[in-house]
C-alpha atoms as a PDB file:
ATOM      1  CA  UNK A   1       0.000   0.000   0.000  1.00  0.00           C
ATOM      2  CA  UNK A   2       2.964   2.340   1.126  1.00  0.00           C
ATOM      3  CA  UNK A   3       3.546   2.745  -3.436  1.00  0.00           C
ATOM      4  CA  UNK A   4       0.272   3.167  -3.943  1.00  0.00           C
ATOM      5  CA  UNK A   5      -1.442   6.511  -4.773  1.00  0.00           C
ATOM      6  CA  UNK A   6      -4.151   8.376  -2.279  1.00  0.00           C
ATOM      7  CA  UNK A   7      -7.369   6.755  -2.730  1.00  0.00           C
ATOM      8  CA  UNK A   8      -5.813   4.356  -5.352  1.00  0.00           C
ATOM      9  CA  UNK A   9      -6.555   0.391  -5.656  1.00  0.00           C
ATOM     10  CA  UNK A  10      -4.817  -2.424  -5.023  1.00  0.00           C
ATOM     11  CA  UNK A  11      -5.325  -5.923  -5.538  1.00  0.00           C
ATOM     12  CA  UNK A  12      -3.834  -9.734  -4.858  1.00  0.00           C
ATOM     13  CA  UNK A  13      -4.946 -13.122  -6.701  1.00  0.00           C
ATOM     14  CA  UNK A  14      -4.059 -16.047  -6.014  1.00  0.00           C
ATOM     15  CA  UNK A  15      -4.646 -19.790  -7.639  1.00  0.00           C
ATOM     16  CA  UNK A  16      -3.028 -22.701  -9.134  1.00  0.00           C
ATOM     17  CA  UNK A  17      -2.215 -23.407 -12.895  1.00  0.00           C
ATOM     18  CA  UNK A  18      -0.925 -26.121 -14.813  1.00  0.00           C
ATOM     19  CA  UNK A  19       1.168 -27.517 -11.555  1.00  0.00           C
ATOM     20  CA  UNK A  20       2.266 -23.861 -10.397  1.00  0.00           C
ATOM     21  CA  UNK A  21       0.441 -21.642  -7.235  1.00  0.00           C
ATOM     22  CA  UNK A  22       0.379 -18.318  -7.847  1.00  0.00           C
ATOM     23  CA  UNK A  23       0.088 -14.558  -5.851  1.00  0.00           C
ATOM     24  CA  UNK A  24      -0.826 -11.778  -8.368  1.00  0.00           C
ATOM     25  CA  UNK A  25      -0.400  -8.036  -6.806  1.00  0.00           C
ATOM     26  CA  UNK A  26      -1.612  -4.919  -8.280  1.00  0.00           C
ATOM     27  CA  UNK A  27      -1.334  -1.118  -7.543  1.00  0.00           C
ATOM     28  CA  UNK A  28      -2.724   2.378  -8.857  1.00  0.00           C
ATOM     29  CA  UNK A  29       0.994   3.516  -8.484  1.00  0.00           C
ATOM     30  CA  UNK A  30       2.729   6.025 -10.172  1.00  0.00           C
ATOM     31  CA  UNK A  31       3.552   5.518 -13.892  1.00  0.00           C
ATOM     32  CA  UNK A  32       6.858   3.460 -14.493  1.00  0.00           C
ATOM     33  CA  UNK A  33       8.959   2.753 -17.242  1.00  0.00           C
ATOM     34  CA  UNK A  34       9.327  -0.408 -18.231  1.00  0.00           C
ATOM     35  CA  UNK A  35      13.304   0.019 -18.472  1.00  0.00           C
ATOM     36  CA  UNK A  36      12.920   0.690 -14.461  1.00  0.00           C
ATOM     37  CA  UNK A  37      11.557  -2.437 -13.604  1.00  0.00           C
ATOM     38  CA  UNK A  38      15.001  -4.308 -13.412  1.00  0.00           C
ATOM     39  CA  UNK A  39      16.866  -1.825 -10.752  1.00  0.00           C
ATOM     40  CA  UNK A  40      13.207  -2.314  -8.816  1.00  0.00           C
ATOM     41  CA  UNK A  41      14.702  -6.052  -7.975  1.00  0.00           C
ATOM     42  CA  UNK A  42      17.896  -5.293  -7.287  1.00  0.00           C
ATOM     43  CA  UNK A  43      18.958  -4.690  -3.161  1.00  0.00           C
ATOM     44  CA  UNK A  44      18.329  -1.039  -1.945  1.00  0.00           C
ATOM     45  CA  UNK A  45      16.718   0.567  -5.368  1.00  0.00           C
ATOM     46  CA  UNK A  46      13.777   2.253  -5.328  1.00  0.00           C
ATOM     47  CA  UNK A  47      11.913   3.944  -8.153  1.00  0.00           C
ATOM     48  CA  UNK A  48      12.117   7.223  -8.790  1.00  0.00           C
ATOM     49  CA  UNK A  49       9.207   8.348  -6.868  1.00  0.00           C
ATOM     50  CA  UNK A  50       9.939   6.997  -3.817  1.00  0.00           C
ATOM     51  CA  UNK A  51       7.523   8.491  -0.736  1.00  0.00           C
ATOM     52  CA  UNK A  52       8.242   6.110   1.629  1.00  0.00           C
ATOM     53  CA  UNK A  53      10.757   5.906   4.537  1.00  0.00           C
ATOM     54  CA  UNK A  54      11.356   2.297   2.826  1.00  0.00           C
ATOM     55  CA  UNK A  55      15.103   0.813   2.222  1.00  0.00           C
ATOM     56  CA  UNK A  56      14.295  -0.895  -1.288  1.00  0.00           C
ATOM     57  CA  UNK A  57      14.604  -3.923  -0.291  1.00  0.00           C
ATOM     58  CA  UNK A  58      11.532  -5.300  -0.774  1.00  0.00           C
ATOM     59  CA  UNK A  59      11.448  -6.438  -4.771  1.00  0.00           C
ATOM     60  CA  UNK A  60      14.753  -7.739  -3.808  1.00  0.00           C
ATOM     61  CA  UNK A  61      13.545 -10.423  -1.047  1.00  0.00           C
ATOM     62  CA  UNK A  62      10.770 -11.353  -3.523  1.00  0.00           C
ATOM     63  CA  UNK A  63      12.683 -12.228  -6.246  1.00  0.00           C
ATOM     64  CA  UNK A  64      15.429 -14.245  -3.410  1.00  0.00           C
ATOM     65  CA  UNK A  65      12.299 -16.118  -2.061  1.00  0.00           C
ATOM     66  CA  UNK A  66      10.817 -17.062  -5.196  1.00  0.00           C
ATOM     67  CA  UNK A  67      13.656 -18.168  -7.173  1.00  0.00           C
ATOM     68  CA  UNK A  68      14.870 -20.381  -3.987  1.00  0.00           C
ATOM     69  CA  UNK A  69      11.814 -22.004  -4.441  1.00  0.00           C
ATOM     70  CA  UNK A  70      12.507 -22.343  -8.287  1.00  0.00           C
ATOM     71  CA  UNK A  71       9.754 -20.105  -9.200  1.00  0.00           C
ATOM     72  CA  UNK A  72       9.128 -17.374 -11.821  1.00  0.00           C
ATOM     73  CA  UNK A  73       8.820 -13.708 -11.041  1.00  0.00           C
ATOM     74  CA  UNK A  74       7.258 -11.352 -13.454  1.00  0.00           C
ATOM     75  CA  UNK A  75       6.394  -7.584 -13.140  1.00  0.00           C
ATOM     76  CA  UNK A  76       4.220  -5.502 -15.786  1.00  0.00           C
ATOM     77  CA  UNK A  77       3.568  -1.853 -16.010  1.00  0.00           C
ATOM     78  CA  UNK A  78       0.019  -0.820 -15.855  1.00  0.00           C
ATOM     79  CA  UNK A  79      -1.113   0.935 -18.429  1.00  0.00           C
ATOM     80  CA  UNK A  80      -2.756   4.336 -15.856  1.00  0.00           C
ATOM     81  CA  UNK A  81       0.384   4.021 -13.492  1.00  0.00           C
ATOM     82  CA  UNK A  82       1.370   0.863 -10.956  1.00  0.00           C
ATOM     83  CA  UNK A  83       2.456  -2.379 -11.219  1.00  0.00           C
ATOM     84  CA  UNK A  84       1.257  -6.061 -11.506  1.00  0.00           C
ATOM     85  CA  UNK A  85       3.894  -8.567  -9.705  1.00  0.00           C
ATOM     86  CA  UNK A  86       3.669 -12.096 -10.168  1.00  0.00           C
ATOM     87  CA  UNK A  87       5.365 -15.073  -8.574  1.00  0.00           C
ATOM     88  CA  UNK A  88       4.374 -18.746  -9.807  1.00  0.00           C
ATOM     89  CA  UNK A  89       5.832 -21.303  -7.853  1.00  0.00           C
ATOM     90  CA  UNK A  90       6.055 -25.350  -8.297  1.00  0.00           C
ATOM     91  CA  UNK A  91       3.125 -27.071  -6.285  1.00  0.00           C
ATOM     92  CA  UNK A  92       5.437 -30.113  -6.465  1.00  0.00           C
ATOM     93  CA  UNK A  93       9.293 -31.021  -6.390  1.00  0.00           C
ATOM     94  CA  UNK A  94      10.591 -31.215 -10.120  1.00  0.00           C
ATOM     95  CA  UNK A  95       7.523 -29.062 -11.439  1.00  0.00           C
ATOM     96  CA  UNK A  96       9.323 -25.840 -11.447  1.00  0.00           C
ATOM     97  CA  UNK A  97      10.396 -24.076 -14.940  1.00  0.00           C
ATOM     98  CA  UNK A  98      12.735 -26.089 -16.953  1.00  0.00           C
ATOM     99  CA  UNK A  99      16.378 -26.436 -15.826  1.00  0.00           C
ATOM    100  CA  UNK A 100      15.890 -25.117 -12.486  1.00  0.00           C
ATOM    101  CA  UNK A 101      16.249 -28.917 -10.686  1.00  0.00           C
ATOM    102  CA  UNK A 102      13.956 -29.969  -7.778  1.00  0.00           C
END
C-alpha cells in the first residue's frame, strides 16, 4: 500500500495453474517505465518516486524467495500508473520451470 497513490486500488490473486500456485499483486501507483523495472529487484533501489521511509529492499527479497523455491517472477507496467507482480511457484518437487532442478 505504502507505493500506492491516495485513494488508489490495489489488488492480490491467487490460484493454481498447470502444476504452479500463484500470488498476483496490483497497484494504482505512479507511472513506471518499463526500463525501471530491473533496478526495482535489485537490493536497496527504489523507483524514482519513492515516498516512503522504505530501504528498497523489498522487490529484492521477492525475487530471493521465489527463485529459492525455483519459481518465476514477473512484473508488468500498468497501463494508468502501478504495477502487476507475479510469482508462480512449483506445487510439487521437479515441477518448477525447466532447468531449475527440484
Amino acid at each position: 500500500m505504502r507505493h500506492n497513490h491516495r485513494d488508489g486500488a490495489a489488488t492480490v490473486t491467487t490460484g493454481t495453474v498447470g502444476g504452479l500456485a500463484f500470488i498476483e499483486v496490483g497497484n494504482t501507483g505512479p507511472v513506471l517505465d518499463p526500463d525501471e523495472l530491473p533496478a526495482l529487484f535489485e537490493p536497496f533501489q527504489r523507483g524514482r518516486e519513492h515516498r516512503s521511509d522504505g530501504s528498497g529492499l523489498g522487490l529484492a527479497v521477492v525475487r530471493a524467495i521465489t527463485l529459492t523455491h525455483h519459481g518465476e517472477l514477473t512484473a508488468t507496467p500498468r497501463p494508468g500508473g502501478g504495477l502487476t507482480v507475479r510469482v508462480e511457484l512449483p506445487t510439487a518437487p521437479g515441477t518448477g520451470p525447466p532447468g531449475l532442478g527440484t
